[in-house]
Protein backbone atom coordinates (compact mmCIF):
# COMPACT_ATOMS: atom_id res chain seq x y z
CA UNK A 1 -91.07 62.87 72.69
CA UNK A 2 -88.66 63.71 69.96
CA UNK A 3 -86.53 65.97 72.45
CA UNK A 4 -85.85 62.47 74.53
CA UNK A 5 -85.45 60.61 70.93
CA UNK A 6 -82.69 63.21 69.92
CA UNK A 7 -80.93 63.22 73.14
CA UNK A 8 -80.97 59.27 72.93
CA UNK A 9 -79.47 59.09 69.77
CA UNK A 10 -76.20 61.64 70.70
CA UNK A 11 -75.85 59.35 73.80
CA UNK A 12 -75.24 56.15 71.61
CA UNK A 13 -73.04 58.31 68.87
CA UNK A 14 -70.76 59.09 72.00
CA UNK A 15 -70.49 56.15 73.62
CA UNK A 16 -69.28 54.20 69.98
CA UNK A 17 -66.77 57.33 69.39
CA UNK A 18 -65.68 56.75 72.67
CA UNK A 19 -65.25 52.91 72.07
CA UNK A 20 -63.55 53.44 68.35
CA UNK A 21 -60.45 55.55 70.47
CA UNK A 22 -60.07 52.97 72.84
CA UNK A 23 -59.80 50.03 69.85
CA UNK A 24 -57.64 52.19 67.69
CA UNK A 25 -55.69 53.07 71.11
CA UNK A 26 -54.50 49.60 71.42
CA UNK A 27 -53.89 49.05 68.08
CA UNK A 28 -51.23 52.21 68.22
CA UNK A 29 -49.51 50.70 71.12
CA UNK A 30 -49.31 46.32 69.68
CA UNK A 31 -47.54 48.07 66.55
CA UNK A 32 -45.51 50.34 68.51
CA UNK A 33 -43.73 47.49 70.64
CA UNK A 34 -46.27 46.90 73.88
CA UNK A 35 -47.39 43.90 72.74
CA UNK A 36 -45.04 40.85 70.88
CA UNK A 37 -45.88 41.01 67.56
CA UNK A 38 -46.46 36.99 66.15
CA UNK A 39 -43.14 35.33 64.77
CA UNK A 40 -43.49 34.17 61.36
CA UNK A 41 -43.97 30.71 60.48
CA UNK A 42 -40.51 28.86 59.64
CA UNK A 43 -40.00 27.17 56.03
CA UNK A 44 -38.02 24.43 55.92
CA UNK A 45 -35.86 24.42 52.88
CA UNK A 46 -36.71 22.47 50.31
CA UNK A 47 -34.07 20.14 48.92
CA UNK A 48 -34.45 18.32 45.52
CA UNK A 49 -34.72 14.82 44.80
CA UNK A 50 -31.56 13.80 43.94
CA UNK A 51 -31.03 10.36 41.31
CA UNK A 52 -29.31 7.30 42.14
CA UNK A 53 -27.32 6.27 39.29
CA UNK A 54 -25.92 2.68 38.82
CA UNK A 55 -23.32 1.52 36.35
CA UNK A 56 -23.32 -2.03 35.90
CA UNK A 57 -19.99 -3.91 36.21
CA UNK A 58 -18.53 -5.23 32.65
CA UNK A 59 -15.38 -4.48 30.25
CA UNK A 60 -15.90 -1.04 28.34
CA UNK A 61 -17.09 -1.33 25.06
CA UNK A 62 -14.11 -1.39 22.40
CA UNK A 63 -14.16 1.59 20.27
CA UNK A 64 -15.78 0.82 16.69
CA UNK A 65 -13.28 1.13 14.08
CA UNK A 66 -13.98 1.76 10.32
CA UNK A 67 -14.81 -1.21 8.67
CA UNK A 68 -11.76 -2.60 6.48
CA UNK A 69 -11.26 -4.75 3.14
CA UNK A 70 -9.05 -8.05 3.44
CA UNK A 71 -6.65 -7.67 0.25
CA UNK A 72 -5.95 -11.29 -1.18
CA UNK A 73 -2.98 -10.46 -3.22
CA UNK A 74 -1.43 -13.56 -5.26
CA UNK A 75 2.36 -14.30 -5.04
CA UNK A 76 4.67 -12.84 -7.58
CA UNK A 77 4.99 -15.12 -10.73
CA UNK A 78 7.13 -15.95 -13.73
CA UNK A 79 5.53 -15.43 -17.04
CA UNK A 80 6.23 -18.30 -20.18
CA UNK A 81 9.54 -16.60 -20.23
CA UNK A 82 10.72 -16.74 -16.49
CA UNK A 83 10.44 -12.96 -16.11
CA UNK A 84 9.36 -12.75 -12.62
CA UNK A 85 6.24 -10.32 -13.03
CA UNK A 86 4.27 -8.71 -9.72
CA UNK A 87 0.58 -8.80 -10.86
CA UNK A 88 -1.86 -5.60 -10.94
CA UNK A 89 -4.42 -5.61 -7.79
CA UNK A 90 -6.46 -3.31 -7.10
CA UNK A 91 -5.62 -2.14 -3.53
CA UNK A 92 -7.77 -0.21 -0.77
CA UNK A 93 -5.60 2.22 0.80
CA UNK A 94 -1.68 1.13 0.65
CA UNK A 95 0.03 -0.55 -1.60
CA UNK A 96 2.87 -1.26 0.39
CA UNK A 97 1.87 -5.11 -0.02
CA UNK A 98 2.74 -5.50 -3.55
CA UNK A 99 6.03 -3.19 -3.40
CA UNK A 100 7.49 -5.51 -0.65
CA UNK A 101 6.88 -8.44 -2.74
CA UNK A 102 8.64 -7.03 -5.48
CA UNK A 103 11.40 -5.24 -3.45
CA UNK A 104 11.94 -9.10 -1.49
CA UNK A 105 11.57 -10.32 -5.48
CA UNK A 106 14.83 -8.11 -6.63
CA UNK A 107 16.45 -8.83 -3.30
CA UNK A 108 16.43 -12.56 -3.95
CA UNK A 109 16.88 -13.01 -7.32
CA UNK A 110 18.97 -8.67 -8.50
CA UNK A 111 20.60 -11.22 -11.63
CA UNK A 112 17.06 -11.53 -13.22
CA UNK A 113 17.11 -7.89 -13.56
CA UNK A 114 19.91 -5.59 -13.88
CA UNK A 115 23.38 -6.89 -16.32
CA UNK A 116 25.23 -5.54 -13.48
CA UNK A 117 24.76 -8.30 -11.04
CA UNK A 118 27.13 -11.59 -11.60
CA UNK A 119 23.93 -15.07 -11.33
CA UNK A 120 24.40 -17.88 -9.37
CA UNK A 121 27.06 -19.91 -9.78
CA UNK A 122 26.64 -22.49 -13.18
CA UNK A 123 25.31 -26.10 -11.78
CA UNK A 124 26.18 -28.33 -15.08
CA UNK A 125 24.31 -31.31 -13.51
CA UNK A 126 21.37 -29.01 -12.36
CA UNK A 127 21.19 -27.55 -15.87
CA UNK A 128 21.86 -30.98 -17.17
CA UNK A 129 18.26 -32.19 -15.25
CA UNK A 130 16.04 -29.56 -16.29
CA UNK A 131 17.89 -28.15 -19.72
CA UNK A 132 14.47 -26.06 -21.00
CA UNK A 133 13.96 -24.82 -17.03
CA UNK A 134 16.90 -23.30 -16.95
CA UNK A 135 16.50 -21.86 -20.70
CA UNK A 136 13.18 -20.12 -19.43
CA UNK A 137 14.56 -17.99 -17.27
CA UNK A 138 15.35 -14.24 -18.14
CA UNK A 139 18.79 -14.01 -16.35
CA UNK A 140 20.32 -10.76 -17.82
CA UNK A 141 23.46 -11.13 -15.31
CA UNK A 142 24.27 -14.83 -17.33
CA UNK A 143 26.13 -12.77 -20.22
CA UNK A 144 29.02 -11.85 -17.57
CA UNK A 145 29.19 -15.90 -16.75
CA UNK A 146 31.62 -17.76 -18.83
CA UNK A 147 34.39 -20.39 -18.47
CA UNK A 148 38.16 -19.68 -17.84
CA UNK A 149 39.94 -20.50 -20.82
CA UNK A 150 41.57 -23.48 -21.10
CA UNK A 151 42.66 -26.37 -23.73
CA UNK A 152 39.92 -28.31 -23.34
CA UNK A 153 37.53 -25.51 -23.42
CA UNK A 154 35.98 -24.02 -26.30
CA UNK A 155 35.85 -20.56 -27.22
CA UNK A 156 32.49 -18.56 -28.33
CA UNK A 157 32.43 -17.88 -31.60
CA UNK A 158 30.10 -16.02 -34.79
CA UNK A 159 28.60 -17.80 -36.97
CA UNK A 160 28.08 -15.67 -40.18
CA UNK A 161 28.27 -12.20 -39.83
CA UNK A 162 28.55 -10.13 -36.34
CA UNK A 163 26.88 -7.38 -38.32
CA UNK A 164 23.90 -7.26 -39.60
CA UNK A 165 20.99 -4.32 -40.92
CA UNK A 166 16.84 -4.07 -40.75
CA UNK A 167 14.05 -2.54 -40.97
CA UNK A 168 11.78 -1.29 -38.27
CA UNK A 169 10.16 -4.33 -37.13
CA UNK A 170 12.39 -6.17 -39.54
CA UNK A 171 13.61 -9.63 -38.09
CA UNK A 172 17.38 -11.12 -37.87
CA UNK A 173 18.54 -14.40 -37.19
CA UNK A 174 21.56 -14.35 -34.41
CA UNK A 175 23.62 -17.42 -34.41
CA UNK A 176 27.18 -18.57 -32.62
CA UNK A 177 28.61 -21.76 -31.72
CA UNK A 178 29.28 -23.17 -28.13
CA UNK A 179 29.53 -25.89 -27.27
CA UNK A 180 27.12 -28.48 -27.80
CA UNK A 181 23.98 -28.62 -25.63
CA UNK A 182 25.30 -25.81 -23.86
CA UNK A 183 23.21 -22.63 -22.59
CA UNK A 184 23.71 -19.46 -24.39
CA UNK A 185 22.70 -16.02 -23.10
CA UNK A 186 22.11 -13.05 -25.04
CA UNK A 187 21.02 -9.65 -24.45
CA UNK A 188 20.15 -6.74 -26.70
CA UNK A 189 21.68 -3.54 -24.66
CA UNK A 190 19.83 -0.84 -27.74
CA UNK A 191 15.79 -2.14 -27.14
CA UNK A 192 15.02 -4.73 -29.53
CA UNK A 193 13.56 -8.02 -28.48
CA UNK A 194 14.07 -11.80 -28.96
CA UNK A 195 10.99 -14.50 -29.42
CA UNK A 196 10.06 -14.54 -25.61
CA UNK A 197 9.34 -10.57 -25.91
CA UNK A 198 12.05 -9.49 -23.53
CA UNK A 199 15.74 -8.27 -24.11
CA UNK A 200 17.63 -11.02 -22.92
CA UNK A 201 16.86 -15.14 -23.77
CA UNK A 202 19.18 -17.94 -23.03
CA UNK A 203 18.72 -20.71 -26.26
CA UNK A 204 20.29 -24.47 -25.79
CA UNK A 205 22.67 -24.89 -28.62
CA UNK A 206 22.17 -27.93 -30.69
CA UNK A 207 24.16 -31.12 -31.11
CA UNK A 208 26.84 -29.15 -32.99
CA UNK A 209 26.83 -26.52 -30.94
CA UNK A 210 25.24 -23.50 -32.40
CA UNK A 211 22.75 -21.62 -30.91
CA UNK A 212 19.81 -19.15 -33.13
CA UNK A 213 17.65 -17.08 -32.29
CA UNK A 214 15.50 -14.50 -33.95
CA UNK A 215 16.03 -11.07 -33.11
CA UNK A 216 13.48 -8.12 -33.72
CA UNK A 217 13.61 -4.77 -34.13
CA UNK A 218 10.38 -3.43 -31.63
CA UNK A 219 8.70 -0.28 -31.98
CA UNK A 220 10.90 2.45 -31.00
CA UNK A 221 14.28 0.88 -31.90
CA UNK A 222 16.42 2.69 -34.12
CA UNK A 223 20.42 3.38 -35.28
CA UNK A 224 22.79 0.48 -34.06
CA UNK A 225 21.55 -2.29 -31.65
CA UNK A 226 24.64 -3.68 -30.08
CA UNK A 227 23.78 -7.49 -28.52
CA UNK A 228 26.44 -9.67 -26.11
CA UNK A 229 26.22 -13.24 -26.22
CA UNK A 230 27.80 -15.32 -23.20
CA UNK A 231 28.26 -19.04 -22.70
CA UNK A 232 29.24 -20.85 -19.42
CA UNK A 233 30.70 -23.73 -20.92
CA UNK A 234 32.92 -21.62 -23.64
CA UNK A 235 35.31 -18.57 -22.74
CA UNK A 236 34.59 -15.24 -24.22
CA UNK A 237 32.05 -13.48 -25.00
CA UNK A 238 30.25 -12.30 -28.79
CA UNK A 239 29.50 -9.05 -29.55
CA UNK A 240 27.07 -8.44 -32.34
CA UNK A 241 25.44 -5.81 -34.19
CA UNK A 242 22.55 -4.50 -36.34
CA UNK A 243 21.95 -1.64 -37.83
CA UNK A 244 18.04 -0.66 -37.68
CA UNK A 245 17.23 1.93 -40.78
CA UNK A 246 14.33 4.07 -40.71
C-alpha cells in the first residue's frame, strides 16, 4: 500500500515538471520573436487650452501728465510815480512769464529807463490836457529833450546857486526857471533821490516859471552829486551840483 502511494506521487511530480518545460518553452520562443509581441497603446498629445483674448474697440487712453498750477500773474504797473514796476509772484517752475513782461515793458517804453534813449516826441496840447499825468511819469530820457533856440524861446536858467553842500540824508532845494507852466526834468546821475523816491522827477513850473524840487541825499550817497535839468519848452540844459560831506 505505501509502495503504490510512493510510486503515485513521482508519477504526478513528473507529469507537472514535464508541463512547467512546455509553459516556460513557449514563453522563450513569444519573447524571442515567434509570436508578435502587443503594440503599445498610442497617446494622443495633449495640447493646452489656449485663451481667447478680446480688446474692445475705443481711442487709447491719453497718457496722465503731472498735474500743473495755473499762474495768474497781474500786468506790469506804474507806481504813484509812473515808474513802471513788474510785481513779485511767486512762480511754479519758470519764470519766463514775468521776464517777458518786463523785457516787452523796456521794449515799449527803453526812455523810462536808461538816459541814453531820446522819449517820445513833446505833444504841448497832450501835455497841455493832462499837465500832472505827464509830470508822473519817470522819463529819464526827457533831460536830452529841449527846444531849438530861438528868439521867442526861452533859455533854462539857475535860480540861486548851481552848487550846493549836505549832509548825509541832508535835504536841498533845486530850483530853475522855464518857462511858465512848462515841464521840467531832472535827474540825479551820483544816487540821491527827489520826493517821488526815484532819481529822475519832472515838476510843472509855476506861473513865473520856476520849477523846485527837494533833493535828498539817500543812504549810500557821498562826494559830488552832479544833477541835469532839461526843459522842452526852453533851450539848454542846467547842470547842478552838491557836495554830500560825511
Amino acid at each position: 500500500m505505501n509502495k503504490s502511494l510512493s510510486v503515485l506521487l513521482i508519477v504526478v511530480v513528473v507529469l507537472l515538471a514535464v508541463g512547467g518545460g512546455i509553459v516556460i518553452a513557449r514563453a522563450r520562443d513569444a519573447r524571442s520573436g515567434d509570436a508578435p509581441l502587443a503594440t503599445p497603446p498610442q497617446l494622443e498629445p495633449v495640447i493646452p487650452a489656449t485663451e481667447t483674448i478680446t480688446v474692445a474697440a475705443g481711442p487709447v487712453p491719453a497718457t496722465p501728465t503731472p498735474t500743473s498750477r495755473t499762474i495768474v500773474e497781474p500786468d506790469l504797473a506804474a507806481n504813484a510815480s509812473g515808474a513802471v514796476i513788474a510785481p513779485a509772484v511767486a512762480t511754479a517752475g519758470s519764470p519766463a512769464p514775468t521776464v517777458n513782461r518786463a523785457v516787452e515793458a523796456i521794449e515799449a517804453n527803453p526812455e523810462r529807463f536808461s538816459t541814453l534813449t531820446a522819449p517820445k516826441t513833446f505833444d504841448l496840447l497832450s501835455y497841455q490836457a493832462d499837465s500832472a499825468g505827464y509830470c508822473a511819469q519817470v522819463v529819464p530820457g526827457r533831460i536830452w529833450q529841449v527846444a531849438q533856440p530861438g528868439r521867442d524861446v526861452p533859455q533854462l536858467s539857475v535860480v540861486g546857486s548851481a552848487s550846493s553842500e549836505t549832509k548825509p540824508g541832508g535835504t536841498v532845494i533845486l530850483a530853475v526857471k522855464a518857462a511858465p507852466g512848462a515841464p521840467v526834468t531832472l535827474h540825479s546821475a551820483d544816487l540821491g533821490g527827489f520826493s517821488n523816491q526815484q532819481t529822475t522827477i519832472t515838476v510843472r513850473a509855476d506861473d513865473q516859471g520856476i520849477a523846485s524840487t527837494p533833493w535828498v541825499a539817500t543812504p549810500g550817497t557821498t562826494g559830488s552829486c552832479h544833477i541835469l535839468a532839461a526843459c522842452p519848452l526852453t533851450s539848454g540844459q542846467v547842470e547842478l551840483f552838491i557836495f554830500v560831506q560825511d
